[in-house]
N, C-alpha and C. Protein backbone atom coordinates (compact mmCIF):
# COMPACT_ATOMS: atom_id res chain seq x y z
N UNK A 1 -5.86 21.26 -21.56
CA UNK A 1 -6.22 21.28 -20.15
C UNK A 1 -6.01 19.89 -19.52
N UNK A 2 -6.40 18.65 -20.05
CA UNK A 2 -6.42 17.51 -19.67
C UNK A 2 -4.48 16.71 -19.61
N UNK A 3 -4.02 17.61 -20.48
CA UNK A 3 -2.63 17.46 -20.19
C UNK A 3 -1.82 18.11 -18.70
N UNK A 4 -2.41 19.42 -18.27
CA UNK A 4 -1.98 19.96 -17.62
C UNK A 4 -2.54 18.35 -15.91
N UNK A 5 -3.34 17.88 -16.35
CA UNK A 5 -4.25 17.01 -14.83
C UNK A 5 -3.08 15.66 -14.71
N UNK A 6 -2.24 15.69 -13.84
CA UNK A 6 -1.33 15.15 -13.64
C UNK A 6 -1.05 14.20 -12.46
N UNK A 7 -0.64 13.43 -11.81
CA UNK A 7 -0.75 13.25 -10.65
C UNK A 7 0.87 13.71 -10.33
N UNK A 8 1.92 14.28 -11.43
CA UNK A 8 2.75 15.47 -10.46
C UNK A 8 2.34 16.26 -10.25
N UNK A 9 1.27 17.05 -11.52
CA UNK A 9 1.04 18.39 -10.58
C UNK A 9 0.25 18.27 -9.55
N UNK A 10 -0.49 17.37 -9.47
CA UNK A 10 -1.62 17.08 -8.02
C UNK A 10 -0.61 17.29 -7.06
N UNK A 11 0.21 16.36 -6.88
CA UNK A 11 1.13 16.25 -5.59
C UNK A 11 2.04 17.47 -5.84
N UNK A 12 2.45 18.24 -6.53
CA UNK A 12 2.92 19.51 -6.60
C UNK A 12 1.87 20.56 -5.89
N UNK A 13 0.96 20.76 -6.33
CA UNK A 13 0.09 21.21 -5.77
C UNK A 13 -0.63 20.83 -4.37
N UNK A 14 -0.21 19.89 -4.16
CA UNK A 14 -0.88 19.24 -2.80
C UNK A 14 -2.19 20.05 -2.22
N UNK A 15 -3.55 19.74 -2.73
CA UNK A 15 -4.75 20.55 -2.20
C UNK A 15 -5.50 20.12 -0.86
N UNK A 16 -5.81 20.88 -0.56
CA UNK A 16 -6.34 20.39 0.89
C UNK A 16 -7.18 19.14 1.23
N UNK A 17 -7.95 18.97 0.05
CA UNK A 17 -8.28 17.53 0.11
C UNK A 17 -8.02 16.55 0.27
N UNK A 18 -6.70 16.32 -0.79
CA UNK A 18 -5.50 15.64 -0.93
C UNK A 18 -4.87 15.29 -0.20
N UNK A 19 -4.54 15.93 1.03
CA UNK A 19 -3.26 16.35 2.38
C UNK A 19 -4.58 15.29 3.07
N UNK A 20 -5.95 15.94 3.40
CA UNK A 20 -6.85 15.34 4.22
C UNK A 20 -6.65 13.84 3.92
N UNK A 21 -7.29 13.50 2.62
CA UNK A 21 -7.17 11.61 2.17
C UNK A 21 -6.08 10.94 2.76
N UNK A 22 -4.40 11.58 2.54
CA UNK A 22 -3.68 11.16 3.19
C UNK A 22 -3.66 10.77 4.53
N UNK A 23 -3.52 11.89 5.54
CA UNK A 23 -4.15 11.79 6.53
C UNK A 23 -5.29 10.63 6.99
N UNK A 24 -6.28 10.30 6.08
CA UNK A 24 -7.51 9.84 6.79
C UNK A 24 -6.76 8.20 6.45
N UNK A 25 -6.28 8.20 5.26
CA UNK A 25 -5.41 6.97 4.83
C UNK A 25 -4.68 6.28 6.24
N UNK A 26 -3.74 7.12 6.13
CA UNK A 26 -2.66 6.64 7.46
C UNK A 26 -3.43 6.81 8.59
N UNK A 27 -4.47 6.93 9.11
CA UNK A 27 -4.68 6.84 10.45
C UNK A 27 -6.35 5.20 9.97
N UNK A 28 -6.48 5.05 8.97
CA UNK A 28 -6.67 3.70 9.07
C UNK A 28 -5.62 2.75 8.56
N UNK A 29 -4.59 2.84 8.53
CA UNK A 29 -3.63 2.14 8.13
C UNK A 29 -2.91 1.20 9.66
N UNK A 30 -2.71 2.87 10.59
CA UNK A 30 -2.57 2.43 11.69
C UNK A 30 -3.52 1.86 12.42
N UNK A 31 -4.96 2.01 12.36
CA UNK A 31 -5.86 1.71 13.06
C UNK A 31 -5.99 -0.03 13.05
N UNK A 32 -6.14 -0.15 11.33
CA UNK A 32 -5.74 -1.88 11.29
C UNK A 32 -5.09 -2.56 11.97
N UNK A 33 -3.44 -1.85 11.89
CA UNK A 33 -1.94 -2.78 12.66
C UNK A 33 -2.18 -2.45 13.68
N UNK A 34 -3.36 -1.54 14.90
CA UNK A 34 -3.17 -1.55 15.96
C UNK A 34 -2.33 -0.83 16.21
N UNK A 35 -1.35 0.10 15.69
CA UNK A 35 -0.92 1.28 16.27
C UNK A 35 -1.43 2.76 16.80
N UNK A 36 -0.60 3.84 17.12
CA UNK A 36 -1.08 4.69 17.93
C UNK A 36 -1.63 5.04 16.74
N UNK A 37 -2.47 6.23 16.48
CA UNK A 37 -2.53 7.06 15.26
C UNK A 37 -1.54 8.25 15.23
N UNK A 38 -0.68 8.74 15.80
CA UNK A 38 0.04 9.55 15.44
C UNK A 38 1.53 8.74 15.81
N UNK A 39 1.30 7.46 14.85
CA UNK A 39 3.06 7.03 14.92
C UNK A 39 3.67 7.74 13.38
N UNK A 40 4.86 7.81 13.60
CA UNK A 40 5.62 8.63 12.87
C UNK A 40 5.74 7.60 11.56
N UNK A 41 5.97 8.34 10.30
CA UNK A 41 6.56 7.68 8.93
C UNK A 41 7.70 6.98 8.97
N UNK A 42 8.09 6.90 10.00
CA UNK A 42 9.46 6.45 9.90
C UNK A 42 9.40 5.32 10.78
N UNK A 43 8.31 4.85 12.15
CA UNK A 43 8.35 4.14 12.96
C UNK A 43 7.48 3.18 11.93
N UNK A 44 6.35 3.66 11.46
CA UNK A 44 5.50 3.14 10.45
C UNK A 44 5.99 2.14 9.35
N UNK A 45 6.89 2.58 8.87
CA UNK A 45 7.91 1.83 7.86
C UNK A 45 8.64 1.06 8.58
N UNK A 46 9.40 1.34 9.74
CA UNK A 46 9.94 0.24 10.45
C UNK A 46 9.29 -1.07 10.87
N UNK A 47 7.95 -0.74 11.40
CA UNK A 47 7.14 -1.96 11.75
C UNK A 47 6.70 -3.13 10.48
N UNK A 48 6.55 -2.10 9.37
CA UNK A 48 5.93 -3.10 8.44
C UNK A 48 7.30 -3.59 7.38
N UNK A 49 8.32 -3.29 7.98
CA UNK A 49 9.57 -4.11 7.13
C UNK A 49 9.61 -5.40 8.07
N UNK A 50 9.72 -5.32 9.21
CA UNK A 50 9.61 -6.69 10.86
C UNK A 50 8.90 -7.52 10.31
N UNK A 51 7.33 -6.62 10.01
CA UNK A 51 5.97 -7.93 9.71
C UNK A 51 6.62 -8.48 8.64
N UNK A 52 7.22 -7.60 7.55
CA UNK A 52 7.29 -8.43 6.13
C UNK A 52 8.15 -9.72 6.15
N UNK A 53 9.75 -9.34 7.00
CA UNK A 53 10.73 -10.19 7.14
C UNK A 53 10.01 -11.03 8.07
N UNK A 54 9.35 -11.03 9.03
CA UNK A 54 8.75 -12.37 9.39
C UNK A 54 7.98 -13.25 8.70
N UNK A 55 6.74 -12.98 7.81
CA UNK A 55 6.26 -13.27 7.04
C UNK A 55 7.07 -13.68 5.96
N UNK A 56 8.42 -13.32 5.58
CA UNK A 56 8.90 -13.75 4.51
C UNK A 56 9.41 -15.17 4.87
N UNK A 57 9.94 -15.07 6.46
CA UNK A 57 10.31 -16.15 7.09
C UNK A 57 10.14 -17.42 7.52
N UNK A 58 8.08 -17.17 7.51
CA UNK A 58 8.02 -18.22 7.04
C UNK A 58 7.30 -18.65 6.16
N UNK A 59 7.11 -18.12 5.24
CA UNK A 59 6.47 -18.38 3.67
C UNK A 59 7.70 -18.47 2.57
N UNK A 60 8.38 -17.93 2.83
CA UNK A 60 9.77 -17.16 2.00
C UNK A 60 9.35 -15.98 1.08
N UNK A 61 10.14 -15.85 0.37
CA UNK A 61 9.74 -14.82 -0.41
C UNK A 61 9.14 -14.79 -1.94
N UNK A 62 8.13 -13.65 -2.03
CA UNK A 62 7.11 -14.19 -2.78
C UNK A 62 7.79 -13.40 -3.98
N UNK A 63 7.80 -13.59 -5.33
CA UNK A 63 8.12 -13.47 -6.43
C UNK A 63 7.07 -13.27 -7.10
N UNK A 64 6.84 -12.67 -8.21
CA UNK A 64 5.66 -12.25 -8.62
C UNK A 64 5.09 -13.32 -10.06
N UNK A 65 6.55 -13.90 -10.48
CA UNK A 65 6.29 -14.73 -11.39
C UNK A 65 6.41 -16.33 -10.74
N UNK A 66 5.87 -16.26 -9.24
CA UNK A 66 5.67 -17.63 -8.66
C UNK A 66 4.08 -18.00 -8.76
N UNK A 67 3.34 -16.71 -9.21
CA UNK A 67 1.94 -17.24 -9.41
C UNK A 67 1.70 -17.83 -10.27
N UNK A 68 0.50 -18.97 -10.30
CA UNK A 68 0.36 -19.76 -11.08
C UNK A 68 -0.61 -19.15 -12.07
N UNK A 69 -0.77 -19.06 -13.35
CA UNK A 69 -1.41 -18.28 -14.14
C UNK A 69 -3.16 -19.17 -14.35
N UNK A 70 -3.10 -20.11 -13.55
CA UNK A 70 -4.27 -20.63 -13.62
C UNK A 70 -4.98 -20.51 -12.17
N UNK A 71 -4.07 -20.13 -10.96
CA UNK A 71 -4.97 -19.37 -9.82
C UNK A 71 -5.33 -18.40 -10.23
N UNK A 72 -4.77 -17.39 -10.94
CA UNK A 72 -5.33 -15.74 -11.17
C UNK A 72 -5.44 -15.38 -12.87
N UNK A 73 -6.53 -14.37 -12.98
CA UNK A 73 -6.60 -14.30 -14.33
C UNK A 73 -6.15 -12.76 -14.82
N UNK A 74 -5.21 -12.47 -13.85
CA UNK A 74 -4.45 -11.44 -14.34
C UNK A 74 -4.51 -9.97 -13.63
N UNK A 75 -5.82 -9.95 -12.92
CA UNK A 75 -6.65 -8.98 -12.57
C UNK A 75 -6.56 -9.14 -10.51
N UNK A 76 -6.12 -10.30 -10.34
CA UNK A 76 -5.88 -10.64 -8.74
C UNK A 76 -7.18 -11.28 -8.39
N UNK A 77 -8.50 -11.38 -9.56
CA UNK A 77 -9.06 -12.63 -9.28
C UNK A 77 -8.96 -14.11 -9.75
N UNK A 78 -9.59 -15.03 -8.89
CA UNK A 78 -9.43 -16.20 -9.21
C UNK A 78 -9.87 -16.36 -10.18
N UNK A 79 -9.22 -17.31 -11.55
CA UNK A 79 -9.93 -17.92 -12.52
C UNK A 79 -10.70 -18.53 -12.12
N UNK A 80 -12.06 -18.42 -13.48
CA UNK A 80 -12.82 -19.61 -13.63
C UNK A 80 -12.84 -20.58 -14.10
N UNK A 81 -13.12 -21.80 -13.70
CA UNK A 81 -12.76 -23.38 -14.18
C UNK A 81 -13.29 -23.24 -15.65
């Protein structure tokens, strides 16, 4: 049974709950960036590629092996001294 609990078959199955979370997801997603709540997946993705390339623009681009292994302890918190 515990083989059959999947997160394909979840999203195969897509249950009403599921569909809802989404939903409640993306309309605080937009609510954060200040968009409408019914902007489209596609306008949605457009905006947050702009923010990224600006942000990349002027930070540059972040690499994942540019962290220093003594700011973080692996977990995305700060080490302790």
């Amino acid at each position: 049974m515990l083989r059959e609990r999947t997160l394909t078959n979840l999203y195969n199955q897509r249950p009403q709950w599921l569909i809802d979370a989404h939903r409640d997801v993306d309309a605080a997603v937009a609510a954060a960036y200040g968009w409408p709540a019914d902007i489209s997946e596609e306008d949605a993705l457009a905006k947050l590629l702009e923010l990224n390339l600006a942000r990349a623009a002027v930070n540059g681009p972040f690499l994942a092996n540019d962290v220093d292994e003594n700011e973080q302890n692996g977990n995305g918190e700060d080490a302790e001294d």
